[in-house]
C-alpha atoms as a PDB file:
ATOM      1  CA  UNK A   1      -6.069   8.184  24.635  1.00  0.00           C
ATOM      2  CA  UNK A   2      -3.317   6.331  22.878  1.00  0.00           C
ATOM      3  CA  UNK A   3      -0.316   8.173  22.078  1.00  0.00           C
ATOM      4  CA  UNK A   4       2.561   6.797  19.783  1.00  0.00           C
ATOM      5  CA  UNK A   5       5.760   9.253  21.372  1.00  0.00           C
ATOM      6  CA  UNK A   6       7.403   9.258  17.730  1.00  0.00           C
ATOM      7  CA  UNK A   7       7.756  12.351  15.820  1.00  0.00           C
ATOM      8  CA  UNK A   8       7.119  12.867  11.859  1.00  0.00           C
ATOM      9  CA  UNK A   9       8.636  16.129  11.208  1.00  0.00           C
ATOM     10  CA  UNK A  10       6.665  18.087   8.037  1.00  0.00           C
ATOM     11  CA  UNK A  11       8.360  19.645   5.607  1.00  0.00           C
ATOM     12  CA  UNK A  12       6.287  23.079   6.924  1.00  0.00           C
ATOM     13  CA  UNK A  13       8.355  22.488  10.516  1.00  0.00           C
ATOM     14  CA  UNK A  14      11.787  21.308   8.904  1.00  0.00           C
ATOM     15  CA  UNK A  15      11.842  23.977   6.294  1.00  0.00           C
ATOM     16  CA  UNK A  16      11.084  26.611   9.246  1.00  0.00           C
ATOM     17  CA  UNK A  17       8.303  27.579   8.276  1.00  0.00           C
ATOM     18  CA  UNK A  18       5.971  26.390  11.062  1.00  0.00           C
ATOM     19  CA  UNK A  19       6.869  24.176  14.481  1.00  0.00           C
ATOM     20  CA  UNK A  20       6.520  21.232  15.971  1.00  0.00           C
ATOM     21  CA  UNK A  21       4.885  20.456  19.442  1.00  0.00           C
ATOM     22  CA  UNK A  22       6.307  18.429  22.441  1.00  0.00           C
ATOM     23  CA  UNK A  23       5.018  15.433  23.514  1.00  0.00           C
ATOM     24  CA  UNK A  24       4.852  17.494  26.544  1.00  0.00           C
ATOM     25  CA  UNK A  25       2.200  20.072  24.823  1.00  0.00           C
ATOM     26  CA  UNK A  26       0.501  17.313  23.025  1.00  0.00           C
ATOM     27  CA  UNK A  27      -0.160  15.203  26.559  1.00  0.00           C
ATOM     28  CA  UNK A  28      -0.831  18.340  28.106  1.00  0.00           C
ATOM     29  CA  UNK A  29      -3.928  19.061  24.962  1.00  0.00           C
ATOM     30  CA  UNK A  30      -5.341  15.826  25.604  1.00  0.00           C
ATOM     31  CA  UNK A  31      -5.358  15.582  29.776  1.00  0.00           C
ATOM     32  CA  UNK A  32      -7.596  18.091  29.556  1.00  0.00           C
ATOM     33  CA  UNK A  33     -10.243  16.160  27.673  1.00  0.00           C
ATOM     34  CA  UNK A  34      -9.676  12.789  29.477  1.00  0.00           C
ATOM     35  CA  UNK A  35      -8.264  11.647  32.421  1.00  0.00           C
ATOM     36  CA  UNK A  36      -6.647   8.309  30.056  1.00  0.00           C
ATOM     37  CA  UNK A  37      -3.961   9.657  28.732  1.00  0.00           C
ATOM     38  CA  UNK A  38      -1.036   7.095  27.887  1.00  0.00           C
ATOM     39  CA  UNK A  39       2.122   7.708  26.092  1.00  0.00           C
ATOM     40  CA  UNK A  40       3.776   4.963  24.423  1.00  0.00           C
ATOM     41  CA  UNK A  41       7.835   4.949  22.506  1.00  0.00           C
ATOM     42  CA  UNK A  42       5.850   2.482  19.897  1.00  0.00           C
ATOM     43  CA  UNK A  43       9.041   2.760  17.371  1.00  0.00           C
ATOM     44  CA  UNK A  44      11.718   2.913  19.920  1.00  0.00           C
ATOM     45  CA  UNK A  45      10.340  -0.284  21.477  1.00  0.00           C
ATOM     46  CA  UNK A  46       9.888  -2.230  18.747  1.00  0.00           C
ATOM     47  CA  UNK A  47      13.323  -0.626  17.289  1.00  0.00           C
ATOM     48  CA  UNK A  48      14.642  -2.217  20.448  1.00  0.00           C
ATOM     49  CA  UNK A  49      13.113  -5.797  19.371  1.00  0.00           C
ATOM     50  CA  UNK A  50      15.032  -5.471  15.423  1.00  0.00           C
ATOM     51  CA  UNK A  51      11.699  -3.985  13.714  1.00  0.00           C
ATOM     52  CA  UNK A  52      10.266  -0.628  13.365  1.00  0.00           C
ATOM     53  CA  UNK A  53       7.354  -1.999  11.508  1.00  0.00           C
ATOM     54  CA  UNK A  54       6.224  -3.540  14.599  1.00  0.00           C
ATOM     55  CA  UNK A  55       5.306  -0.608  16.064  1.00  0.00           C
ATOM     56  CA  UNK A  56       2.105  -1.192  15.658  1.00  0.00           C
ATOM     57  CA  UNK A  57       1.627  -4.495  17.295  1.00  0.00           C
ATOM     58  CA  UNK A  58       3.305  -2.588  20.406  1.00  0.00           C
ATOM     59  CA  UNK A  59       0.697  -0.231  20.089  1.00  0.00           C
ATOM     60  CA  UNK A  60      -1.848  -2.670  20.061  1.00  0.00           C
ATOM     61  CA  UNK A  61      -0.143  -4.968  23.106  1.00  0.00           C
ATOM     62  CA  UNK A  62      -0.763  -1.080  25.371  1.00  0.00           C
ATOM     63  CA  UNK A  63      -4.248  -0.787  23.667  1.00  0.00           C
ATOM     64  CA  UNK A  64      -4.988  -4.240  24.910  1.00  0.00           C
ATOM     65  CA  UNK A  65      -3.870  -3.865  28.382  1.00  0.00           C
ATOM     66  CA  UNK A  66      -5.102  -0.224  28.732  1.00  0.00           C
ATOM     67  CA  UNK A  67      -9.329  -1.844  27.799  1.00  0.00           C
ATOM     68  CA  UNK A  68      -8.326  -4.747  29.939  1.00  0.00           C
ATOM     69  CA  UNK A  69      -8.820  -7.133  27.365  1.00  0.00           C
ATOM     70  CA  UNK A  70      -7.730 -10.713  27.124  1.00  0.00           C
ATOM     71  CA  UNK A  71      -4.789 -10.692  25.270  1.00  0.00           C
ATOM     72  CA  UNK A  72      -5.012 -14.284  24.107  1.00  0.00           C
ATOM     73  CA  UNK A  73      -7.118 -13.201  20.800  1.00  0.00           C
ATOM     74  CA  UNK A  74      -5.106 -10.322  20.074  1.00  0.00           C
ATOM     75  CA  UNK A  75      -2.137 -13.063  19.802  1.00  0.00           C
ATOM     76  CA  UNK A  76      -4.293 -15.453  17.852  1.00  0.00           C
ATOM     77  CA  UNK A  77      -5.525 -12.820  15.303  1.00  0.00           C
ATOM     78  CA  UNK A  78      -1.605 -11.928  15.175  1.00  0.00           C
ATOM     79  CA  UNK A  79      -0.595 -15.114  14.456  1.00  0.00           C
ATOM     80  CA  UNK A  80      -3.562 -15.776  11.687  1.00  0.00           C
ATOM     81  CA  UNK A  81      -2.233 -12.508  10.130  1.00  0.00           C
ATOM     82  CA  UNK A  82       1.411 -11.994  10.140  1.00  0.00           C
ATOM     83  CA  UNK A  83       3.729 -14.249   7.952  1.00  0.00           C
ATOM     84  CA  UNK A  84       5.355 -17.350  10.115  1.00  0.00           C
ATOM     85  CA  UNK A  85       8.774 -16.073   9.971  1.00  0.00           C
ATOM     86  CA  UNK A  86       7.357 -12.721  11.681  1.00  0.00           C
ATOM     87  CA  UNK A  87       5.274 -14.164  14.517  1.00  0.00           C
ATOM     88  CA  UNK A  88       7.680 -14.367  17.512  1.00  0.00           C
ATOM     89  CA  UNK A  89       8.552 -11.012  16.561  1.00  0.00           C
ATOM     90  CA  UNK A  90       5.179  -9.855  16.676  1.00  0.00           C
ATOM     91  CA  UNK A  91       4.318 -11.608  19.933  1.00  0.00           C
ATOM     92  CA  UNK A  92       7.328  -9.788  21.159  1.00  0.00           C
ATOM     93  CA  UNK A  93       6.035  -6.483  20.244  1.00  0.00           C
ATOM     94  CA  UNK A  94       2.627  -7.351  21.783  1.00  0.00           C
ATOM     95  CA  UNK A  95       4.092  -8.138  25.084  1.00  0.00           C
ATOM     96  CA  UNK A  96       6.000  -4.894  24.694  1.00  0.00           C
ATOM     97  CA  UNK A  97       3.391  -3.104  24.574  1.00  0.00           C
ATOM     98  CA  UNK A  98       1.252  -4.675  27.157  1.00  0.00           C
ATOM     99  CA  UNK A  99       3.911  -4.077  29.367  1.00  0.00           C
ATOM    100  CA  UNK A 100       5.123  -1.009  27.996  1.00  0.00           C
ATOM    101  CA  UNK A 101       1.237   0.681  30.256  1.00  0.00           C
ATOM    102  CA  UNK A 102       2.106   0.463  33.963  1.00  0.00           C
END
């Protein structure tokens, strides 16, 4: 299990009308259905690298790492994909990610 530790607060939580859970509660959910649980600050770290729309790639870099997969393809797909002026960003992200799953 995946996790991307960034809240979306509904308009049903923010208006008061319903709440929101931890990250805390939410890990605590899912340990109880696998023993794979990782939590990843996907926007935070890709904040960090100047892009909060690279918070995917992030994701993907842990996703990666956490199958044990070659990375090497993920890059190349990444590269085939992404506009040139958003690649080294994008490799960043990856490598953020892959690193982000100790």
């Amino acid at each position: 299990m995946l996790i991307n530790d960034h809240e979306i607060v509904p308009v049903t939580v923010s208006s008061g009308n319903g709440t929101y859970p931890t990250v805390d509660e939410v890990r605590a959910g899912f340990e109880g259905k696998t023993e794979h649980v990782h939590c990843i600050k996907g926007v935070e770290i890709a904040e960090a690298l100047g892009n909060a729309k690279a918070a995917n790639v992030v994701l993907l870099g842990a996703l990666s790492r956490i199958l044990e997969m070659d990375p090497e393809p993920w890059l190349d797909v990444i590269e085939a994909r992404v506009p040139p002026k958003f690649i080294e960003l994008n490799r960043k992200a990856f490598q953020a990610g892959w690193e982000a799953v100790a």
